[in-house]
PDB file of N, CA and C in Angstrom:
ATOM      1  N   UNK A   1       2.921  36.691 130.704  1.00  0.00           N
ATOM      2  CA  UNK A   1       4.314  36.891 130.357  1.00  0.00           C
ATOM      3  C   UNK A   1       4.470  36.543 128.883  1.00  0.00           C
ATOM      4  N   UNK A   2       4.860  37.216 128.404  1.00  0.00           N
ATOM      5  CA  UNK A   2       5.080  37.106 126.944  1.00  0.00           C
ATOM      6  C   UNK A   2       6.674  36.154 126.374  1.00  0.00           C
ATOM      7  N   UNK A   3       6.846  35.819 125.014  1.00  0.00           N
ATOM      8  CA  UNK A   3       7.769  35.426 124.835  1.00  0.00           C
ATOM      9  C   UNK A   3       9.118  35.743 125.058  1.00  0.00           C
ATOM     10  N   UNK A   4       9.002  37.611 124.958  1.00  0.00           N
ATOM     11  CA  UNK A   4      10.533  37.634 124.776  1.00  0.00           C
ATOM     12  C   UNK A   4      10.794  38.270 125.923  1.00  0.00           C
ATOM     13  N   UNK A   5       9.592  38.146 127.394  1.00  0.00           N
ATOM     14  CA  UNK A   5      10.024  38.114 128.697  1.00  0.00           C
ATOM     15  C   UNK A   5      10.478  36.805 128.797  1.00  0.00           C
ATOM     16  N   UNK A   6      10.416  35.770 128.801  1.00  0.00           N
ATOM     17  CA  UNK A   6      10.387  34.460 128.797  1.00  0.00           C
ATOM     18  C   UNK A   6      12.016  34.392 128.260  1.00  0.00           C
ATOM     19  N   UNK A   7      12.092  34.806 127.417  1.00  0.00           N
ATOM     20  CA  UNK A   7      13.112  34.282 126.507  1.00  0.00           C
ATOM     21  C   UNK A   7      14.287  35.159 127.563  1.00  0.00           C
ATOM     22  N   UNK A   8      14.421  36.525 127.681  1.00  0.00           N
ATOM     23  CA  UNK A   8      15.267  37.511 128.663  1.00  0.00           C
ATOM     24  C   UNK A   8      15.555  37.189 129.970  1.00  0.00           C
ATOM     25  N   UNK A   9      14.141  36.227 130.703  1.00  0.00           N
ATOM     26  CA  UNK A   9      14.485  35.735 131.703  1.00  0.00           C
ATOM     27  C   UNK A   9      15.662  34.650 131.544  1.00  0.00           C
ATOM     28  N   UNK A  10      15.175  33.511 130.890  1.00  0.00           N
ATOM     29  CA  UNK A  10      16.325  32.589 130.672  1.00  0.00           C
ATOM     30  C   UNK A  10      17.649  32.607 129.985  1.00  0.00           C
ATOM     31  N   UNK A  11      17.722  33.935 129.369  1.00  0.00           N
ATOM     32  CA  UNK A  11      18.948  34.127 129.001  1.00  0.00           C
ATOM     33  C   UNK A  11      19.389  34.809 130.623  1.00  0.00           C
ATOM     34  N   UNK A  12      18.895  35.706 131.405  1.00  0.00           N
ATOM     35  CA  UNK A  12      19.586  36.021 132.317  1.00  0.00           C
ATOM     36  C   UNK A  12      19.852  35.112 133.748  1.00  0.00           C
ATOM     37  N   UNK A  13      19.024  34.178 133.614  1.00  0.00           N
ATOM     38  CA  UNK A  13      19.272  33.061 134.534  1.00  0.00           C
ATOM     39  C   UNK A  13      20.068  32.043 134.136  1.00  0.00           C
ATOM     40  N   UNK A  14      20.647  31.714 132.691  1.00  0.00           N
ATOM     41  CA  UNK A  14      22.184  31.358 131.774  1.00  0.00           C
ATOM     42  C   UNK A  14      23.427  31.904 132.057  1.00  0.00           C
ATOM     43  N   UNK A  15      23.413  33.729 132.360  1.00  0.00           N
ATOM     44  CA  UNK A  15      24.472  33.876 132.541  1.00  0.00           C
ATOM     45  C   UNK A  15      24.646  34.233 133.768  1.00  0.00           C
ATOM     46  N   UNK A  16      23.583  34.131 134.582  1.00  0.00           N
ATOM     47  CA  UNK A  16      23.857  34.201 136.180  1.00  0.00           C
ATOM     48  C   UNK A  16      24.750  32.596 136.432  1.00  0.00           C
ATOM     49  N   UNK A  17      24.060  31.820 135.554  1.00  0.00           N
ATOM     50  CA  UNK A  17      24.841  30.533 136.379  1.00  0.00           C
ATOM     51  C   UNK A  17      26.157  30.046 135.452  1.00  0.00           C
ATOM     52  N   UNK A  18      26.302  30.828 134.305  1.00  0.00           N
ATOM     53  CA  UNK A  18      27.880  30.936 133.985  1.00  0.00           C
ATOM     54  C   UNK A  18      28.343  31.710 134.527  1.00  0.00           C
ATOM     55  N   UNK A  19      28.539  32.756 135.532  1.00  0.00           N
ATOM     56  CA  UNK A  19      29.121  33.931 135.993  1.00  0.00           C
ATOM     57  C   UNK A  19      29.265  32.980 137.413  1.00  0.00           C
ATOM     58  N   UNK A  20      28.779  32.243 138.028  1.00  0.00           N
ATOM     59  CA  UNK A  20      28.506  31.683 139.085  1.00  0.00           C
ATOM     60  C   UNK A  20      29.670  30.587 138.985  1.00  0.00           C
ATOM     61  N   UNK A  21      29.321  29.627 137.982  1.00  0.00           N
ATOM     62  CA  UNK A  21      30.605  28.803 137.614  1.00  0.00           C
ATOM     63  C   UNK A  21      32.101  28.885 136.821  1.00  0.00           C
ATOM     64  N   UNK A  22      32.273  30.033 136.297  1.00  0.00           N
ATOM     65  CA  UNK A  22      33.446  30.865 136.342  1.00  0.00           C
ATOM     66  C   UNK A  22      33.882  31.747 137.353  1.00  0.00           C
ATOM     67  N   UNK A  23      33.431  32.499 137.763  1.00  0.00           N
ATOM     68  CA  UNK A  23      34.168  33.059 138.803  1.00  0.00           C
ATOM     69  C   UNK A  23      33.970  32.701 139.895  1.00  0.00           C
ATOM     70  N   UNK A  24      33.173  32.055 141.053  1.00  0.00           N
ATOM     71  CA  UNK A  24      32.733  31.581 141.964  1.00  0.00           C
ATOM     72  C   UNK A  24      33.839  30.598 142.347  1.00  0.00           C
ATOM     73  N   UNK A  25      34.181  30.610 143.483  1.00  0.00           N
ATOM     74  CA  UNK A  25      35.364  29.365 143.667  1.00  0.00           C
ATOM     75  C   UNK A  25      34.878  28.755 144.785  1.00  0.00           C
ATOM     76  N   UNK A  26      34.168  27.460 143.890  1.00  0.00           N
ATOM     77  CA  UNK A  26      33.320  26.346 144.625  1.00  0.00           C
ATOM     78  C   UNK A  26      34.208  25.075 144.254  1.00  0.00           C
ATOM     79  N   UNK A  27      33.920  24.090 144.732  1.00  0.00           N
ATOM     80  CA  UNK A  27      34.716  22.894 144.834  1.00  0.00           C
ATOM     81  C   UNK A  27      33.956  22.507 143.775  1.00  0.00           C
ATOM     82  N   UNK A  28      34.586  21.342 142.936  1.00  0.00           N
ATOM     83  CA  UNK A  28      33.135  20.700 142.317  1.00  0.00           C
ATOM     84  C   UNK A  28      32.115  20.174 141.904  1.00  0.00           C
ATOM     85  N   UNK A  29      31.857  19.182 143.013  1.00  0.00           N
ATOM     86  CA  UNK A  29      30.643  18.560 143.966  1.00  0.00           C
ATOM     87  C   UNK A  29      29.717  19.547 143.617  1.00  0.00           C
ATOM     88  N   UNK A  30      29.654  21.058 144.588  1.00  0.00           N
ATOM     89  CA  UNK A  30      29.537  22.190 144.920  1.00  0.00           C
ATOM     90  C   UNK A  30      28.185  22.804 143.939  1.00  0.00           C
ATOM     91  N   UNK A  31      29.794  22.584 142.761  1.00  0.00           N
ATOM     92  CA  UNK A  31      28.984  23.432 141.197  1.00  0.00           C
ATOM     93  C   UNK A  31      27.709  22.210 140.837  1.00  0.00           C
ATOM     94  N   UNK A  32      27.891  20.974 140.744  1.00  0.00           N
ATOM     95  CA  UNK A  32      27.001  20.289 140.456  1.00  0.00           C
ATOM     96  C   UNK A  32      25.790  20.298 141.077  1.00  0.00           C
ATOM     97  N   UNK A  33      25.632  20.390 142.357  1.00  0.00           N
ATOM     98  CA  UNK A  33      24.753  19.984 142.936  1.00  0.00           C
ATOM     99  C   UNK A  33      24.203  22.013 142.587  1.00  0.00           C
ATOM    100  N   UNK A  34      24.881  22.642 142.655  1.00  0.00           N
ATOM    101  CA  UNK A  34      23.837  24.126 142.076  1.00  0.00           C
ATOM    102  C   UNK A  34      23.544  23.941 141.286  1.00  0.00           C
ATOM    103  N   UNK A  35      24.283  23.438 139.629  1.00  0.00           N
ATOM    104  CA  UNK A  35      23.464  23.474 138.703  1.00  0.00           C
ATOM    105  C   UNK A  35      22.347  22.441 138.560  1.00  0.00           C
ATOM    106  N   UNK A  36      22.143  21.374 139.264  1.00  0.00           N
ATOM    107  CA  UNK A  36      21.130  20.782 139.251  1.00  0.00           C
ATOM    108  C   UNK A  36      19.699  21.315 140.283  1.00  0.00           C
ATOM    109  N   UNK A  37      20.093  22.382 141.084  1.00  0.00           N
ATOM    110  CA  UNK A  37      19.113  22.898 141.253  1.00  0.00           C
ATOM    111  C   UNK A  37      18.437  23.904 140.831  1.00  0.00           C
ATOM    112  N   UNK A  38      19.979  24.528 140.232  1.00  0.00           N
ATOM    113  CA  UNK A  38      19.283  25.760 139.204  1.00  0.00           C
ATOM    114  C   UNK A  38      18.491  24.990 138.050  1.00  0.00           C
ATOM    115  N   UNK A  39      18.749  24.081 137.321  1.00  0.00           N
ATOM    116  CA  UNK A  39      17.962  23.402 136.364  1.00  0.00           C
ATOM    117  C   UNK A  39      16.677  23.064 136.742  1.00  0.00           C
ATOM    118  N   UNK A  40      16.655  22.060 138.052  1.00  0.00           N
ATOM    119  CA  UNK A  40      14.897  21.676 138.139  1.00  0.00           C
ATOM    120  C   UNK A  40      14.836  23.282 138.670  1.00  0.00           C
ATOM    121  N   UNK A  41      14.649  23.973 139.618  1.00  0.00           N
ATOM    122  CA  UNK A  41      13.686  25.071 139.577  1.00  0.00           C
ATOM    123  C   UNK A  41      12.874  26.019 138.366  1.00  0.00           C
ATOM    124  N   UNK A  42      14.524  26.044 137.145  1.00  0.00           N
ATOM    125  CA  UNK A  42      13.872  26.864 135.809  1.00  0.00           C
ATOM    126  C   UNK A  42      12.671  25.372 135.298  1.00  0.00           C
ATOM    127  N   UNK A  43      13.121  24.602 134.765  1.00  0.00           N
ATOM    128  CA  UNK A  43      12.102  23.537 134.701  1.00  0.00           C
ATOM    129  C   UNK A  43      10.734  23.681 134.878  1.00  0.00           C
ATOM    130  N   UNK A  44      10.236  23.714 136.476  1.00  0.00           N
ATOM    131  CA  UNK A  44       9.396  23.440 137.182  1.00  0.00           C
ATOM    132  C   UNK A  44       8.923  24.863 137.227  1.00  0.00           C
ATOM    133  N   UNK A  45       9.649  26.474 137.176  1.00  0.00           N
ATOM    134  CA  UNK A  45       9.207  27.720 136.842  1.00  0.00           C
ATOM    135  C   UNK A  45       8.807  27.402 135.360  1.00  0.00           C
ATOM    136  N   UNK A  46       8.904  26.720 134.186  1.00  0.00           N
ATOM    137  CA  UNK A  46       8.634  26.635 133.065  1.00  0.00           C
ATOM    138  C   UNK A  46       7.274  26.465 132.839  1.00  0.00           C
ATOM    139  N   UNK A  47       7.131  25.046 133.278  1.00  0.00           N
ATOM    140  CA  UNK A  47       5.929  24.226 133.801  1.00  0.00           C
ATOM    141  C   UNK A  47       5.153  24.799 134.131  1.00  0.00           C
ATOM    142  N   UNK A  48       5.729  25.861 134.841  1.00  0.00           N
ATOM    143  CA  UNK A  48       4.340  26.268 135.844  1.00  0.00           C
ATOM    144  C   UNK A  48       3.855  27.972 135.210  1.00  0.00           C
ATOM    145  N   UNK A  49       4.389  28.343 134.140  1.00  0.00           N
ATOM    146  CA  UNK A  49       4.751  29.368 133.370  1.00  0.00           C
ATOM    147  C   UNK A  49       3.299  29.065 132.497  1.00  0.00           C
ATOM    148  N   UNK A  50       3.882  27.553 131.516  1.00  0.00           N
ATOM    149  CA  UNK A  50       2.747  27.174 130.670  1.00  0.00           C
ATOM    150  C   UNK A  50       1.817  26.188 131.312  1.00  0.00           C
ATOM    151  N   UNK A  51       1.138  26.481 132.478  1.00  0.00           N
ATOM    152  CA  UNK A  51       0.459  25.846 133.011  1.00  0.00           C
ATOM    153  C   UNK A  51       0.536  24.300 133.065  1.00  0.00           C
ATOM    154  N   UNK A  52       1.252  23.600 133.154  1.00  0.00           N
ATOM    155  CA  UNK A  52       1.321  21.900 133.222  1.00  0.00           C
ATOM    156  C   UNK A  52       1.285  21.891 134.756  1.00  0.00           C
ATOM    157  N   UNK A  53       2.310  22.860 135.601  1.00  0.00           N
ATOM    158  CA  UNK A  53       2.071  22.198 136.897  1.00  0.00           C
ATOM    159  C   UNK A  53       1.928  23.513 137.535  1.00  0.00           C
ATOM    160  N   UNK A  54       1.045  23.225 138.493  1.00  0.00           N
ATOM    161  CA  UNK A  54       0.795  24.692 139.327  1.00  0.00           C
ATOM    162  C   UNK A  54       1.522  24.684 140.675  1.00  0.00           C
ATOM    163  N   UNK A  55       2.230  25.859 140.520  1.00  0.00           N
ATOM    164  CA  UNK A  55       3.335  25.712 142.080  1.00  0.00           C
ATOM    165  C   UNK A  55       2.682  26.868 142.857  1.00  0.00           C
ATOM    166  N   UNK A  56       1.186  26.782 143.208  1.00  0.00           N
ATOM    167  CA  UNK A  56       0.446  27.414 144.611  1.00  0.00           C
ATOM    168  C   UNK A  56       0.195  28.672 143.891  1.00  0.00           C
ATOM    169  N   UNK A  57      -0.280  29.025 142.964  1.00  0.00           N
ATOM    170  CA  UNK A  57      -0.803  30.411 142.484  1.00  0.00           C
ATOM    171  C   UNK A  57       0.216  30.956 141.568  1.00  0.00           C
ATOM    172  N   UNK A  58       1.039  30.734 141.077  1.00  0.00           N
ATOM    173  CA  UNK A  58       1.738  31.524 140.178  1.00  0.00           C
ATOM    174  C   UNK A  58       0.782  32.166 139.603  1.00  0.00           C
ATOM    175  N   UNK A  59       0.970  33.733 139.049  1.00  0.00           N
ATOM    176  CA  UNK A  59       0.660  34.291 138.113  1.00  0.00           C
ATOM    177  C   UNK A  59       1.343  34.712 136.919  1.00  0.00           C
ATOM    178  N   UNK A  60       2.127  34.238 136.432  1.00  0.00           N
ATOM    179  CA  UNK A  60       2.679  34.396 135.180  1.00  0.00           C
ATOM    180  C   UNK A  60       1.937  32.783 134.318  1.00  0.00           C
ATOM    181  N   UNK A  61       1.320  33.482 133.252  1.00  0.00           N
ATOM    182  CA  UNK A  61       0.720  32.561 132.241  1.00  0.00           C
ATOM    183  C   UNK A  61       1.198  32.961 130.796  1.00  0.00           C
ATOM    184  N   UNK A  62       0.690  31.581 129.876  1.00  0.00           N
ATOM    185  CA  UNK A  62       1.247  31.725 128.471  1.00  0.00           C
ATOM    186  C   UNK A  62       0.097  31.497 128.212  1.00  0.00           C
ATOM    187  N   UNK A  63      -0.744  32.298 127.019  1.00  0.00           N
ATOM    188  CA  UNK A  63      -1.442  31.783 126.810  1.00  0.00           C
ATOM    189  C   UNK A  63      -2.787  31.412 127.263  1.00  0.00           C
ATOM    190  N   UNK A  64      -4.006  31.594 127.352  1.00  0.00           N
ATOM    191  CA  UNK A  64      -5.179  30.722 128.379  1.00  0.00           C
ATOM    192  C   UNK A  64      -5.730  32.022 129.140  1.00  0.00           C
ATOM    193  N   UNK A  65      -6.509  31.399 130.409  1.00  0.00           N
ATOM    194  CA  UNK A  65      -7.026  32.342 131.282  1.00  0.00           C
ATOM    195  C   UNK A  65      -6.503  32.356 132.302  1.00  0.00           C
ATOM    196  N   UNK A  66      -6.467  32.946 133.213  1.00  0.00           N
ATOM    197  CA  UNK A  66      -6.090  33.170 134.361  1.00  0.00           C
ATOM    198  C   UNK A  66      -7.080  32.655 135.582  1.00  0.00           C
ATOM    199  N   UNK A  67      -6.986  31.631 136.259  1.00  0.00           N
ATOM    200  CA  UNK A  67      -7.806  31.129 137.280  1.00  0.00           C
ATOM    201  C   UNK A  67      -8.060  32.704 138.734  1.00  0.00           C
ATOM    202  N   UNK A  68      -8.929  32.606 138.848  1.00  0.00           N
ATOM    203  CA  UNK A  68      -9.355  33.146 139.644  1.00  0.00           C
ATOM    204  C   UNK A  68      -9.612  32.752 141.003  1.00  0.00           C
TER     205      UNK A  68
END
């Protein structure tokens, strides 16, 4: 995955979760507890993007080889 997939993803996973917390009519407990899961998952998809943590085979890499 290249940078400015990288970069397109997280801009579109930004305005999925502003579109989510503007128009969405959640209590707001609700909104918190989504955006804290939307946060660790991009996180931990990051991580596991530039290889620091492996979440069971991902294949999207930055960089390096690809384990086989």
């Amino acid at each position: 995955m290249g940078i400015i997939q990288l970069i397109v993803v997280l801009a579109v996973i930004g305005v999925l979760m502003w579109l989510i917390n503007t128009y969405l009519p959640l209590a707001e407990p609700w909104k918190k507890i989504l955006n804290i899961v939307a946060i660790v998952a991009t996180v931990l998809w990051l991580l596991s993007v530039f290889g620091i943590f492996d979440m069971g085979g991902s294949g999207y890499r930055i960089g390096g080889h690809h384990r086989i």
